[in-house]
N, C-alpha and C. Protein backbone atom coordinates (compact mmCIF):
# COMPACT_ATOMS: atom_id res chain seq x y z
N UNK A 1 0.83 -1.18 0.00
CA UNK A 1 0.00 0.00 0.00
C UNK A 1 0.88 1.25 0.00
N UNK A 2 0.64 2.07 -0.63
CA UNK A 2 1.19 3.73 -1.00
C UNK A 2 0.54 4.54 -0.29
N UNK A 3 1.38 5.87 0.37
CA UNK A 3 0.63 6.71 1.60
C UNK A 3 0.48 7.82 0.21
N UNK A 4 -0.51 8.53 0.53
CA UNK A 4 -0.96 9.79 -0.72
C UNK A 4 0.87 10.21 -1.41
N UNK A 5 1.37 10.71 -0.52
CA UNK A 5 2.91 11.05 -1.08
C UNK A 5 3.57 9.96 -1.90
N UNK A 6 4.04 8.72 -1.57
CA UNK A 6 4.31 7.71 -2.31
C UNK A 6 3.57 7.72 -3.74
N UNK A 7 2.43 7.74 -3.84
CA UNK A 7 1.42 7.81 -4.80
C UNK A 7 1.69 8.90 -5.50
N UNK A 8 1.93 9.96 -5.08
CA UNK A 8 2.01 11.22 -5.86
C UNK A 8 3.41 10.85 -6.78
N UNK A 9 4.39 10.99 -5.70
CA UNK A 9 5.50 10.29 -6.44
C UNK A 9 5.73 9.54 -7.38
N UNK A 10 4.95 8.29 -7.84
CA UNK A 10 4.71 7.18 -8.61
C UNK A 10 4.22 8.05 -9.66
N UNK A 11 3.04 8.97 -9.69
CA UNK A 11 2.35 9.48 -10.55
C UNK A 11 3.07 10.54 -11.35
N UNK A 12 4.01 11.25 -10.10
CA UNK A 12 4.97 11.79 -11.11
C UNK A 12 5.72 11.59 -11.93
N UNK A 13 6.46 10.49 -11.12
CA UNK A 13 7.20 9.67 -12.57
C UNK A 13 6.84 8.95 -14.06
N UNK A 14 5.37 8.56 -13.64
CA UNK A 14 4.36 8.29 -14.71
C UNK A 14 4.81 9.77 -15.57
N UNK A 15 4.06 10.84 -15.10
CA UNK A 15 3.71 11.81 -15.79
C UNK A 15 5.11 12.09 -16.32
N UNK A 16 6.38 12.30 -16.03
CA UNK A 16 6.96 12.47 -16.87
C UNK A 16 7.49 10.88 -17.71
N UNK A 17 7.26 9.61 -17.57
CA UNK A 17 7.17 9.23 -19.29
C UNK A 17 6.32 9.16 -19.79
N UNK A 18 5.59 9.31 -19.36
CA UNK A 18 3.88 10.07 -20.63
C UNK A 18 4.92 11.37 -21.12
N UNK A 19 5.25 12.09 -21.23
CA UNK A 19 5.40 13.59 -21.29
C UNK A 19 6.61 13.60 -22.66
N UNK A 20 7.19 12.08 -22.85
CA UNK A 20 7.77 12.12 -23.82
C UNK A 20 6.89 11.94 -25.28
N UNK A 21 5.70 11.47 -25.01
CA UNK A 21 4.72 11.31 -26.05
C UNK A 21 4.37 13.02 -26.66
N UNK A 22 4.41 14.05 -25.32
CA UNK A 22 3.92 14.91 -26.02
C UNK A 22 5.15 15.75 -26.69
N UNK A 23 6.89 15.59 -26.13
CA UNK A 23 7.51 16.10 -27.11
C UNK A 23 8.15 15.38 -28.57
N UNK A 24 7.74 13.89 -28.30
CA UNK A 24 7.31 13.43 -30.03
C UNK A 24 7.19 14.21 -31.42
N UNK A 25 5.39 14.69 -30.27
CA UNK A 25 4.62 15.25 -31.59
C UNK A 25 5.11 16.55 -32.55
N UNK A 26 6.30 16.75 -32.29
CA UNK A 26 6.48 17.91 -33.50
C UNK A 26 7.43 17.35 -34.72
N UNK A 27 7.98 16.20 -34.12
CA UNK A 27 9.06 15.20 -35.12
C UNK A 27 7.64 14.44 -36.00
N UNK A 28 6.65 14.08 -35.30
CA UNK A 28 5.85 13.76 -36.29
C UNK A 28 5.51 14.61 -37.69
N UNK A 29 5.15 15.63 -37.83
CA UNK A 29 5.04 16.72 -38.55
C UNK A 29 5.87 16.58 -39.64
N UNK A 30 7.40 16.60 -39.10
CA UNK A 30 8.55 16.62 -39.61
C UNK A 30 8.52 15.82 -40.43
N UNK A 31 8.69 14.46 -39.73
CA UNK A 31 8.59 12.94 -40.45
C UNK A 31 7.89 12.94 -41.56
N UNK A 32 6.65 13.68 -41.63
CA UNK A 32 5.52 13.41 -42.59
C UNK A 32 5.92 14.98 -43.91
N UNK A 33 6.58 15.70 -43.31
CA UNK A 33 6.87 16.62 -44.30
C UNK A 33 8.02 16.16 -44.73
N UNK A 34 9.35 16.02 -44.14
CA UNK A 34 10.69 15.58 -44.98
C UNK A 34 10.40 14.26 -45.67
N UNK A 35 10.32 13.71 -45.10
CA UNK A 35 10.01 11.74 -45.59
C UNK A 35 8.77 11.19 -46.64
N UNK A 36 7.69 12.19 -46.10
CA UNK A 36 6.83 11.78 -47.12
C UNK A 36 6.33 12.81 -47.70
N UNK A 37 7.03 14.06 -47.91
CA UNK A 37 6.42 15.06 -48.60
C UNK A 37 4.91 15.58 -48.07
N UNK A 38 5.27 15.25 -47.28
CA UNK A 38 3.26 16.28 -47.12
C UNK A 38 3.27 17.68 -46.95
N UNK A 39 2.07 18.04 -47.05
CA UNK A 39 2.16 19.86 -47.27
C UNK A 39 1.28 20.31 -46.60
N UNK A 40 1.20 21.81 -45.92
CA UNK A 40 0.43 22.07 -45.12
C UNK A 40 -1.09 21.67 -45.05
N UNK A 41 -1.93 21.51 -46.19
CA UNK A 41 -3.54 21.39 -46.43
C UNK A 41 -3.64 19.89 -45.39
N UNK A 42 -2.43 18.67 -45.38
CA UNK A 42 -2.72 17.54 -44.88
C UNK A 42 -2.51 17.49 -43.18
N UNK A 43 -2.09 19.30 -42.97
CA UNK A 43 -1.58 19.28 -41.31
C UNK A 43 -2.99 19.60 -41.06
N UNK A 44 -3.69 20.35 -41.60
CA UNK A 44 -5.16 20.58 -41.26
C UNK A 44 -5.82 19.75 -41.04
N UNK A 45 -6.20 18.89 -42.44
CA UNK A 45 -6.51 17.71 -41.60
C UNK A 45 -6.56 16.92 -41.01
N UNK A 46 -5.35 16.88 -40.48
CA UNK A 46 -4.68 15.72 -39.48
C UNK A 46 -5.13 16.68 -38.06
N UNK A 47 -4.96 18.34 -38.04
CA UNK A 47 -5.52 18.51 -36.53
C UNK A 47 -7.04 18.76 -36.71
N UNK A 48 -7.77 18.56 -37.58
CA UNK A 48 -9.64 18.00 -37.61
C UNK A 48 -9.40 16.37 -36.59
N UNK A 49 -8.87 15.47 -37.35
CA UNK A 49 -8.66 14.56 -37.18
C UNK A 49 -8.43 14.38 -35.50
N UNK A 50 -7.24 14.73 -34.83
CA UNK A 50 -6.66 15.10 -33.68
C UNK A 50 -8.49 15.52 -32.77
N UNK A 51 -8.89 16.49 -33.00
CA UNK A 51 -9.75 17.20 -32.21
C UNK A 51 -11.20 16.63 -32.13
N UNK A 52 -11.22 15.95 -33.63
CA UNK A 52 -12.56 14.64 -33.26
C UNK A 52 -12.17 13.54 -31.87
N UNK A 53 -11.07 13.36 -32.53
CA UNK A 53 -10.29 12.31 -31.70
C UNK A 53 -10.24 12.49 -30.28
N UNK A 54 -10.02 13.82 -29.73
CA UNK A 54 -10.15 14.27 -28.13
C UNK A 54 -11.65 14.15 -27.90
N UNK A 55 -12.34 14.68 -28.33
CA UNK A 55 -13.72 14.52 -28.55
C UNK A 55 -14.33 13.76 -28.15
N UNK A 56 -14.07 12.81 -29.00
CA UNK A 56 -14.63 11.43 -28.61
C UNK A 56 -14.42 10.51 -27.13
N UNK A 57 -12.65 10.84 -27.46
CA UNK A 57 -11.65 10.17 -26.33
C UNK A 57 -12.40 11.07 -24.99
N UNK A 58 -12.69 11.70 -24.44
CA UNK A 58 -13.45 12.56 -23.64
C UNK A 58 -14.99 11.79 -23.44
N UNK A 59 -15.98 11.42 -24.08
CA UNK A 59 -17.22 11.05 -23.93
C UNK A 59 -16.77 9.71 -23.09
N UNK A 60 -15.48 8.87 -24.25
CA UNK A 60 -15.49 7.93 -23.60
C UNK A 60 -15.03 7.46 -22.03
N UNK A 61 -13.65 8.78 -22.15
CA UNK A 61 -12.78 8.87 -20.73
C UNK A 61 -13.81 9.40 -19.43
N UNK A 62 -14.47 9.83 -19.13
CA UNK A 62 -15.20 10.89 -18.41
C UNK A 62 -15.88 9.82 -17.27
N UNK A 63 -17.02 9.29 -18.06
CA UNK A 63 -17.72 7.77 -17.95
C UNK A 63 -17.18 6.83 -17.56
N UNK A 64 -15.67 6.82 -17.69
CA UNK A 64 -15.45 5.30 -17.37
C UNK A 64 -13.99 5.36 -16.02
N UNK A 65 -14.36 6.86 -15.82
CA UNK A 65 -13.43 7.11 -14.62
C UNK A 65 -14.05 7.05 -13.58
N UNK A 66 -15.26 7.21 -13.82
CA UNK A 66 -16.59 8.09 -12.71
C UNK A 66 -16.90 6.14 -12.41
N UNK A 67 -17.27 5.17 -13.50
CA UNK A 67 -17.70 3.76 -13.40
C UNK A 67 -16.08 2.82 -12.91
N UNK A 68 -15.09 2.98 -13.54
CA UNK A 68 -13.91 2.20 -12.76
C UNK A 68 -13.27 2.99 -12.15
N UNK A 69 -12.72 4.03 -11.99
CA UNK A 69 -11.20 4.71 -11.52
C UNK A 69 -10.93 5.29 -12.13
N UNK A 70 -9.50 6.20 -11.48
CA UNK A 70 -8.51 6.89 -12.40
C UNK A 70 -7.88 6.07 -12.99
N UNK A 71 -7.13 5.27 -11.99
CA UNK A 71 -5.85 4.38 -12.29
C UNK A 71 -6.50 3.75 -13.75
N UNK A 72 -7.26 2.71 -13.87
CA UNK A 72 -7.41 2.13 -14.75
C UNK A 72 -7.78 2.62 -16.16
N UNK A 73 -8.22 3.60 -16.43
CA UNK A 73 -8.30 4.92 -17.83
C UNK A 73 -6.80 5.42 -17.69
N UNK A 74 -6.41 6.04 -16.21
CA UNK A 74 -5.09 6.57 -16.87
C UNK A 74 -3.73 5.27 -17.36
N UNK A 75 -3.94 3.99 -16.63
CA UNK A 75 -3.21 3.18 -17.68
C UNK A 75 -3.69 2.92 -19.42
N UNK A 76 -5.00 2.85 -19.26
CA UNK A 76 -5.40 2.86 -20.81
C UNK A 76 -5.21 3.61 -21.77
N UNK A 77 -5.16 5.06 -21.27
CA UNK A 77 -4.61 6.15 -21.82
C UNK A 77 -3.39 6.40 -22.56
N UNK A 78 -2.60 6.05 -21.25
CA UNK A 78 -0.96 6.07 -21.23
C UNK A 78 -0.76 5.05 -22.45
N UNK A 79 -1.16 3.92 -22.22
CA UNK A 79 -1.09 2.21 -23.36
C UNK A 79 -1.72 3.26 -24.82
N UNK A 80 -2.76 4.17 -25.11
CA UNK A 80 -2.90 4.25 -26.39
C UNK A 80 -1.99 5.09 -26.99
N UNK A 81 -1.31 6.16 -25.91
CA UNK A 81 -0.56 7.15 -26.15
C UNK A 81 1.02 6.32 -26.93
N UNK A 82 1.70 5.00 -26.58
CA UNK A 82 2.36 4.51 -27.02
C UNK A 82 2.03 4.33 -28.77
N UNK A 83 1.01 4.22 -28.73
CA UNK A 83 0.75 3.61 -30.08
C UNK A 83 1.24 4.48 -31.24
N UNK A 84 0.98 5.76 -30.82
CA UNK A 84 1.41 7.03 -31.70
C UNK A 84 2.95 7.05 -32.09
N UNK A 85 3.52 6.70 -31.63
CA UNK A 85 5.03 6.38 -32.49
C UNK A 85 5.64 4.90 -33.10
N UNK A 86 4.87 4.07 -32.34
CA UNK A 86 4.68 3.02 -33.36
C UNK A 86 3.80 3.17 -34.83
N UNK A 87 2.56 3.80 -34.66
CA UNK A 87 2.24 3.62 -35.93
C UNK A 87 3.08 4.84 -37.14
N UNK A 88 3.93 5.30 -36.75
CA UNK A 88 4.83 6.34 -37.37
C UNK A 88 5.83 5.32 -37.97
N UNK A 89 6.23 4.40 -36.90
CA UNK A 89 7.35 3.47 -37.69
C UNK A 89 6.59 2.61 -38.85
N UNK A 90 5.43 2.22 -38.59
CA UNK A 90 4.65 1.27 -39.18
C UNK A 90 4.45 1.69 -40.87
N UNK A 91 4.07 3.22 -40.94
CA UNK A 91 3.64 4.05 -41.58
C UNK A 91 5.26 4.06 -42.69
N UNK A 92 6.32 4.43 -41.84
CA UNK A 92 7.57 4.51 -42.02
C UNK A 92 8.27 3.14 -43.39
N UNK A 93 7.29 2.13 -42.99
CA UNK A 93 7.98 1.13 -43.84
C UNK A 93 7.11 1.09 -45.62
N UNK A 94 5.81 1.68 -45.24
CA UNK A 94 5.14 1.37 -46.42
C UNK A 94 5.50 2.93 -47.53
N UNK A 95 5.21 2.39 -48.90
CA UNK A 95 5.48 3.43 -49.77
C UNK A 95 5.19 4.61 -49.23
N UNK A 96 5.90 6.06 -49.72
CA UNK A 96 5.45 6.92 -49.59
C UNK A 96 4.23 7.92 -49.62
N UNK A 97 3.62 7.63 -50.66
CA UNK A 97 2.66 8.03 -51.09
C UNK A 97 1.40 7.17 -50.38
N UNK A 98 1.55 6.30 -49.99
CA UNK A 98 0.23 5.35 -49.26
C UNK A 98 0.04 6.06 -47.72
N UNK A 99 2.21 6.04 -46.99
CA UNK A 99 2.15 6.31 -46.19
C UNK A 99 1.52 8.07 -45.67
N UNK A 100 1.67 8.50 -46.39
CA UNK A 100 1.20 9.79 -46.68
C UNK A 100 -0.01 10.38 -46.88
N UNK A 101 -0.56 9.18 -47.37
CA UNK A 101 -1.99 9.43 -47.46
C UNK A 101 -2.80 8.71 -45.75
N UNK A 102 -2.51 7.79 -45.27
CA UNK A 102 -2.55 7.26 -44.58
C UNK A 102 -2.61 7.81 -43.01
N UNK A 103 -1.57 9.00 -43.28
CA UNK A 103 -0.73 9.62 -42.13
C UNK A 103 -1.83 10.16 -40.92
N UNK A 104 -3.05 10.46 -40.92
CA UNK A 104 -4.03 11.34 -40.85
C UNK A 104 -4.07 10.31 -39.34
N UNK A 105 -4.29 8.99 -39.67
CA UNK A 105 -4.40 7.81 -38.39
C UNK A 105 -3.39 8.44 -37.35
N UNK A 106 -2.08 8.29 -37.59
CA UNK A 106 -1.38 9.04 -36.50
C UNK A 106 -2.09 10.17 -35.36
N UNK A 107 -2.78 10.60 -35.95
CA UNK A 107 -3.65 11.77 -35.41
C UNK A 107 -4.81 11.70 -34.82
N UNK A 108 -5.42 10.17 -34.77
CA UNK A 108 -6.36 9.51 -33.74
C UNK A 108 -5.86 9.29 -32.54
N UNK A 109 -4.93 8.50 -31.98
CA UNK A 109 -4.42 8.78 -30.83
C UNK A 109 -3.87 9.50 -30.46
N UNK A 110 -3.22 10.85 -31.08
CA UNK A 110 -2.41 12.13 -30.33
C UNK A 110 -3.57 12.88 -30.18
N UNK A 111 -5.16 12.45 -30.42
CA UNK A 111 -6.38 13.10 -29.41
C UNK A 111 -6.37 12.74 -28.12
N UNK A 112 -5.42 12.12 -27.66
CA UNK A 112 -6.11 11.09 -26.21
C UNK A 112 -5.21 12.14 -25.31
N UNK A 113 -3.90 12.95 -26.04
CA UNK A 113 -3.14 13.54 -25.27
C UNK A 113 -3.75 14.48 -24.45
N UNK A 114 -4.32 15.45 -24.48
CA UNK A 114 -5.12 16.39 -23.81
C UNK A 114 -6.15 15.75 -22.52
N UNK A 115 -6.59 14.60 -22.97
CA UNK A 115 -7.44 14.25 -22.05
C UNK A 115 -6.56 13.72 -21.18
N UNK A 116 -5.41 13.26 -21.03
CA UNK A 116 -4.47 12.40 -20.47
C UNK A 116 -3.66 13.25 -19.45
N UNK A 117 -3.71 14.65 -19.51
CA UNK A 117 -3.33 15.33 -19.06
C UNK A 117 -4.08 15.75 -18.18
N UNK A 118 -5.26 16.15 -18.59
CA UNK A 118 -6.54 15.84 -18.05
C UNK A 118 -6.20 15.37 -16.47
N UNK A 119 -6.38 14.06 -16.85
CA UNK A 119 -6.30 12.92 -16.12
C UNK A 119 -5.51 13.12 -15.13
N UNK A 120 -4.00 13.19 -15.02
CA UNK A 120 -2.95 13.09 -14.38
C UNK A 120 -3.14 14.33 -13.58
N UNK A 121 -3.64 15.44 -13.50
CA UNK A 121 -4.69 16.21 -12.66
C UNK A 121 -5.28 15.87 -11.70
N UNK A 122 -6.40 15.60 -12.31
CA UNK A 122 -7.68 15.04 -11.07
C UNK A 122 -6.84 13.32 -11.04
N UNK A 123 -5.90 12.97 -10.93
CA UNK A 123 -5.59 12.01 -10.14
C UNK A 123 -4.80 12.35 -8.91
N UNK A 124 -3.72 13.72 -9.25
CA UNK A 124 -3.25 14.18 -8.51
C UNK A 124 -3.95 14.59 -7.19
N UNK A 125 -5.22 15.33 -8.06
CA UNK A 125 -6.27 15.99 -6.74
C UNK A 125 -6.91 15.02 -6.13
N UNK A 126 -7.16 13.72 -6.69
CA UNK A 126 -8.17 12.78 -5.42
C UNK A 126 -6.71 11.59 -4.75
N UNK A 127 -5.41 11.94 -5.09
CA UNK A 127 -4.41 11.45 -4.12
C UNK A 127 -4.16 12.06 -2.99
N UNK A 128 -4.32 13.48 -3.18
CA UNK A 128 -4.20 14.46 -2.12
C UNK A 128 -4.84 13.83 -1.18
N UNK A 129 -4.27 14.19 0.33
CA UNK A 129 -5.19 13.86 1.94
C UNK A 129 -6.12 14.58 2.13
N UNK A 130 -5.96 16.15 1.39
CA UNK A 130 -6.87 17.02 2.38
C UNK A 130 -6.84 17.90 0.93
N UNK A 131 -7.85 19.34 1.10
CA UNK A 131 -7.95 19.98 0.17
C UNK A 131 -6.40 20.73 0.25
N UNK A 132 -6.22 21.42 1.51
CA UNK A 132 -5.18 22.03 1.75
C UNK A 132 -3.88 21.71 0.61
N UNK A 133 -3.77 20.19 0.42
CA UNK A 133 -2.43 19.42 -0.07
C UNK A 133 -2.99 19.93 -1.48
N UNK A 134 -4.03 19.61 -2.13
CA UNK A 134 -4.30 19.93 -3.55
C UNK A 134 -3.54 20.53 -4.82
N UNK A 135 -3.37 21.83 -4.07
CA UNK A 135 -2.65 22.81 -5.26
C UNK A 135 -1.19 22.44 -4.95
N UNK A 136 -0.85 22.03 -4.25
CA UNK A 136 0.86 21.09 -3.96
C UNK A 136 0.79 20.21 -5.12
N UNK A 137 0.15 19.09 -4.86
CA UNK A 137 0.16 17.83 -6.10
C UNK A 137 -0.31 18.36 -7.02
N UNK A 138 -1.06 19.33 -7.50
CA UNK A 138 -1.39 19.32 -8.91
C UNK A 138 0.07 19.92 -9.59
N UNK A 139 0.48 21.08 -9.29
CA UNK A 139 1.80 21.82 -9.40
C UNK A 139 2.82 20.52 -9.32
N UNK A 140 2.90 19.50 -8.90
CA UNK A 140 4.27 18.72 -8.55
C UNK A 140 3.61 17.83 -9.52
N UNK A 141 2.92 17.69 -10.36
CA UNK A 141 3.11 16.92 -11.69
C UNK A 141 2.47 17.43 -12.24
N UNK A 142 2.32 19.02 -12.81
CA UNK A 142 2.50 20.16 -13.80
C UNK A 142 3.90 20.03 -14.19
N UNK A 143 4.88 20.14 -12.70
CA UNK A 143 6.67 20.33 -13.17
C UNK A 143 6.92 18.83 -13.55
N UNK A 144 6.27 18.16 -13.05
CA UNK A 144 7.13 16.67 -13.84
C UNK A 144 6.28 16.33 -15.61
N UNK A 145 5.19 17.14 -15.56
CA UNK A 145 4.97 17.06 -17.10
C UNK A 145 6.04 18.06 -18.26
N UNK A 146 6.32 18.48 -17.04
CA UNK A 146 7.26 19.92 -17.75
C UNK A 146 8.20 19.47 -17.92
N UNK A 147 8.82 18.91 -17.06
CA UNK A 147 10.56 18.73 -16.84
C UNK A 147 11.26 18.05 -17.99
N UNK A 148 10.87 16.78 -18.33
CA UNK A 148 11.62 16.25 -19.49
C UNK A 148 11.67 17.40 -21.11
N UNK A 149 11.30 18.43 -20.67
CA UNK A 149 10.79 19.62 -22.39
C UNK A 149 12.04 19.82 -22.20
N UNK A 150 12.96 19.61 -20.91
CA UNK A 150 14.77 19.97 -21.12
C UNK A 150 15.44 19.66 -21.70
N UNK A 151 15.17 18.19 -22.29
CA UNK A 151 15.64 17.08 -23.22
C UNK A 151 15.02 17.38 -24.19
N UNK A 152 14.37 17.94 -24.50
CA UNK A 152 13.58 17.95 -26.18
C UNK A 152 14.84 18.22 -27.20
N UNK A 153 15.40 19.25 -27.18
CA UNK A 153 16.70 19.73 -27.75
C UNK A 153 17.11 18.32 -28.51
N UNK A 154 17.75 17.83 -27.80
CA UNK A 154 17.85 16.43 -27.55
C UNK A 154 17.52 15.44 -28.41
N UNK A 155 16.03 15.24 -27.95
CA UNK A 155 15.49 14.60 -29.10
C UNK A 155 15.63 15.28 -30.32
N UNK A 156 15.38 16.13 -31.15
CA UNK A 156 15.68 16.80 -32.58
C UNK A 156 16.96 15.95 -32.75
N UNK A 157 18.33 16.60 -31.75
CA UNK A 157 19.58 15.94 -32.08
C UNK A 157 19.55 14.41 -33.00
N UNK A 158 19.35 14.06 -31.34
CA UNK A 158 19.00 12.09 -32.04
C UNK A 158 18.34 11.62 -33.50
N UNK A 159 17.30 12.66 -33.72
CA UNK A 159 16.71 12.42 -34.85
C UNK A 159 17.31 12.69 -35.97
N UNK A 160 18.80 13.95 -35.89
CA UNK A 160 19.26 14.20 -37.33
C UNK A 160 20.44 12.49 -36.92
N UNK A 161 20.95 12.59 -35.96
CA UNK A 161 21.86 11.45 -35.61
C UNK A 161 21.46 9.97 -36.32
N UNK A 162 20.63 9.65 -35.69
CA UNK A 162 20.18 8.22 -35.61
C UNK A 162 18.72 7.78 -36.17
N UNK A 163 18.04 9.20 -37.05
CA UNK A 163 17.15 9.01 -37.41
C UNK A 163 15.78 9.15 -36.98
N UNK A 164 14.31 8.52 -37.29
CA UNK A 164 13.18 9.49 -36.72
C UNK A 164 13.02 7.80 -36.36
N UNK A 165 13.07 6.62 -37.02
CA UNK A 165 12.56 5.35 -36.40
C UNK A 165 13.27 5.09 -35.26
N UNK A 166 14.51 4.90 -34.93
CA UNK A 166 15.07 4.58 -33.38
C UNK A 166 14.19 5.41 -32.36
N UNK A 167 13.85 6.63 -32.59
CA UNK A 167 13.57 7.52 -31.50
C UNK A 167 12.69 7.73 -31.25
N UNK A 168 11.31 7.23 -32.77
CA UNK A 168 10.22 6.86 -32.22
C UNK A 168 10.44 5.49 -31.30
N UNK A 169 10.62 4.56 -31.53
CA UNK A 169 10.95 2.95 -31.12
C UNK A 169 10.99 3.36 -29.49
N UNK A 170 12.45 3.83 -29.04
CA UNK A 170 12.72 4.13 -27.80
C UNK A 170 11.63 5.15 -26.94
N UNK A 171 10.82 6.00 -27.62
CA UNK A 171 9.87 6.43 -27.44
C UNK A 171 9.02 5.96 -26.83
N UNK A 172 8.03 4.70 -27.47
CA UNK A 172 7.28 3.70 -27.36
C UNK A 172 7.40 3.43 -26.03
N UNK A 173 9.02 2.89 -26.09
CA UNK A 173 9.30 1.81 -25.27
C UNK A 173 9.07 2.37 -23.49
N UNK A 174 9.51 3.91 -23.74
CA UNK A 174 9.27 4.68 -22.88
C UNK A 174 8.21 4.90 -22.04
N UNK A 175 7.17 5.34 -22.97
CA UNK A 175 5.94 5.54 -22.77
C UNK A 175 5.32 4.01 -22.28
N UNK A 176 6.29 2.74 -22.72
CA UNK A 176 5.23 1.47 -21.86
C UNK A 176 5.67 1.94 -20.81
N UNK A 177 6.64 2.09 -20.10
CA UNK A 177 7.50 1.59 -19.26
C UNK A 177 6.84 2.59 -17.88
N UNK A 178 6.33 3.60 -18.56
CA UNK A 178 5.52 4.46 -18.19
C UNK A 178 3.77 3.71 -17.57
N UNK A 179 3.64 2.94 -18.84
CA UNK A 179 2.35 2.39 -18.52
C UNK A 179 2.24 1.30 -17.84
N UNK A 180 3.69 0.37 -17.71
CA UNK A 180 4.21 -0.42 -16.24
C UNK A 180 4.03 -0.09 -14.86
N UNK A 181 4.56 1.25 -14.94
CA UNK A 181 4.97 2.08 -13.62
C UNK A 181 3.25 2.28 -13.08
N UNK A 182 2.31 2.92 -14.28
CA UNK A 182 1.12 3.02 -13.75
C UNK A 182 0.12 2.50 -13.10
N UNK A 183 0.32 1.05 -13.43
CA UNK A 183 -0.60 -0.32 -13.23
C UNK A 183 -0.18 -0.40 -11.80
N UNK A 184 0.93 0.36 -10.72
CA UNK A 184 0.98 0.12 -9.46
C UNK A 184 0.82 1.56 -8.52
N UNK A 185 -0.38 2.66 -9.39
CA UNK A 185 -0.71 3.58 -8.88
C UNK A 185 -1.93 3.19 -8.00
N UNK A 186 -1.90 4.09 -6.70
CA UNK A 186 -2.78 3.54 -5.97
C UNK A 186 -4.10 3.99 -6.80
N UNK A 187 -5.66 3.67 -6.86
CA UNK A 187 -6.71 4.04 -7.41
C UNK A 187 -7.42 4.82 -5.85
N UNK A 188 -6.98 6.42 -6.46
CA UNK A 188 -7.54 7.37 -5.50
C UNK A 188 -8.19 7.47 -4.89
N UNK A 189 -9.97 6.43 -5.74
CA UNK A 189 -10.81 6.83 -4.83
C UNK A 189 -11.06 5.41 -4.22
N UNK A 190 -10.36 5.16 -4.06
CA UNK A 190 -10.17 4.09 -3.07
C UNK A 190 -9.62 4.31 -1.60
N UNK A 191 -9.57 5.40 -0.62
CA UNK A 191 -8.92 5.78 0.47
C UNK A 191 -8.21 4.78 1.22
N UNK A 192 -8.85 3.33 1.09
CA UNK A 192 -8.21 2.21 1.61
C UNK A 192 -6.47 2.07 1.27
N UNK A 193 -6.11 1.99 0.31
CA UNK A 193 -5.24 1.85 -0.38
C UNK A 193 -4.16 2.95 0.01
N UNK A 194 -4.31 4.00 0.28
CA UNK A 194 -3.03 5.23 0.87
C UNK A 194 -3.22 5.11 2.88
């Protein structure tokens, strides 16, 4: 069992490897403009795409936090958020022009990001003991969603280095490892459990 602090802790560390998913998303862009030629009219539709996608991801997330938990949406979350740089590699192997046309999918699960953030919020706030603690934990994984943007630099580097597939890959792998770590967050509204 985890005391609210332990928990917070856990969640922070969650939140920052979730947090590599969201500095990904601008190498995606990239990927799809250097590699497969795409041009601005297909970024449009890819953020239509994106904003249905929160949309939806929202009707469904909302409902099923309120009926199971945090914990168990924010592992599901975290698990779809991986998918988004795998299907970049996936995308990565097929012709250009398919992949390109194709690309728009990428942009179904980088809807879940917003809500996921969401999430890691009001998980923070129902870990808290008291209201008092509240604005403490929400702020102490605000900075751990923040903190890894130090390394972003970084990532660009790697990507002229070693390319956009390794760094999605390690990405991925990240973001499970992330969704490992989550599966042993306490479920908040469970008071038993802290």
């Amino acid at each position: 069992m985890l005391t609210a602090d332990a928990g917070l802790a856990r969640l922070c560390l969650v939140a920052m490897f979730f947090s590599v998913a969201l500095f990904l998303f601008p190498h995606y862009q990239a990927f799809a403009r250097d590699r497969l030629g795409t041009q601005l009219p297909s970024l449009l539709g890819w953020v239509v795409v994106q904003n249905v996608a929160t949309g939806l991801a929202s009707v469904v997330a909302g409902p099923a936090t309120d009926r199971r938990g945090t914990r168990i949406v924010l592992v599901s979350l975290l698990a779809c958020t991986a998918i988004t740089p795998l299907l970049v590699v996936g995308l990565s192997l097929l012709p250009h022009a398919t992949a390109g046309s194709l690309f728009w999918l990428v942009y179904m699960p980088l809807g879940i990001n917003p809500i996921l953030m969401r999430t890691f919020s009001n998980a923070a706030l129902e870990l808290a003991p008291d209201l008092a603690s509240q604005p403490r934990y929400v702020s102490l994984v605000g900075v751990a969603l923040a903190a890894p943007f130090v390394v972003s630099p970084g990532v660009g580097f790697l990507v002229d280095v070693v390319g956009f597939r390794p760094v999605f890959l390690c990405g991925a792998a990240v973001i499970g490892l992330g969704v490992v770590l989550a599966t042993g967050l306490p479920e908040p509204r469970e008071r038993t459990e802290m």
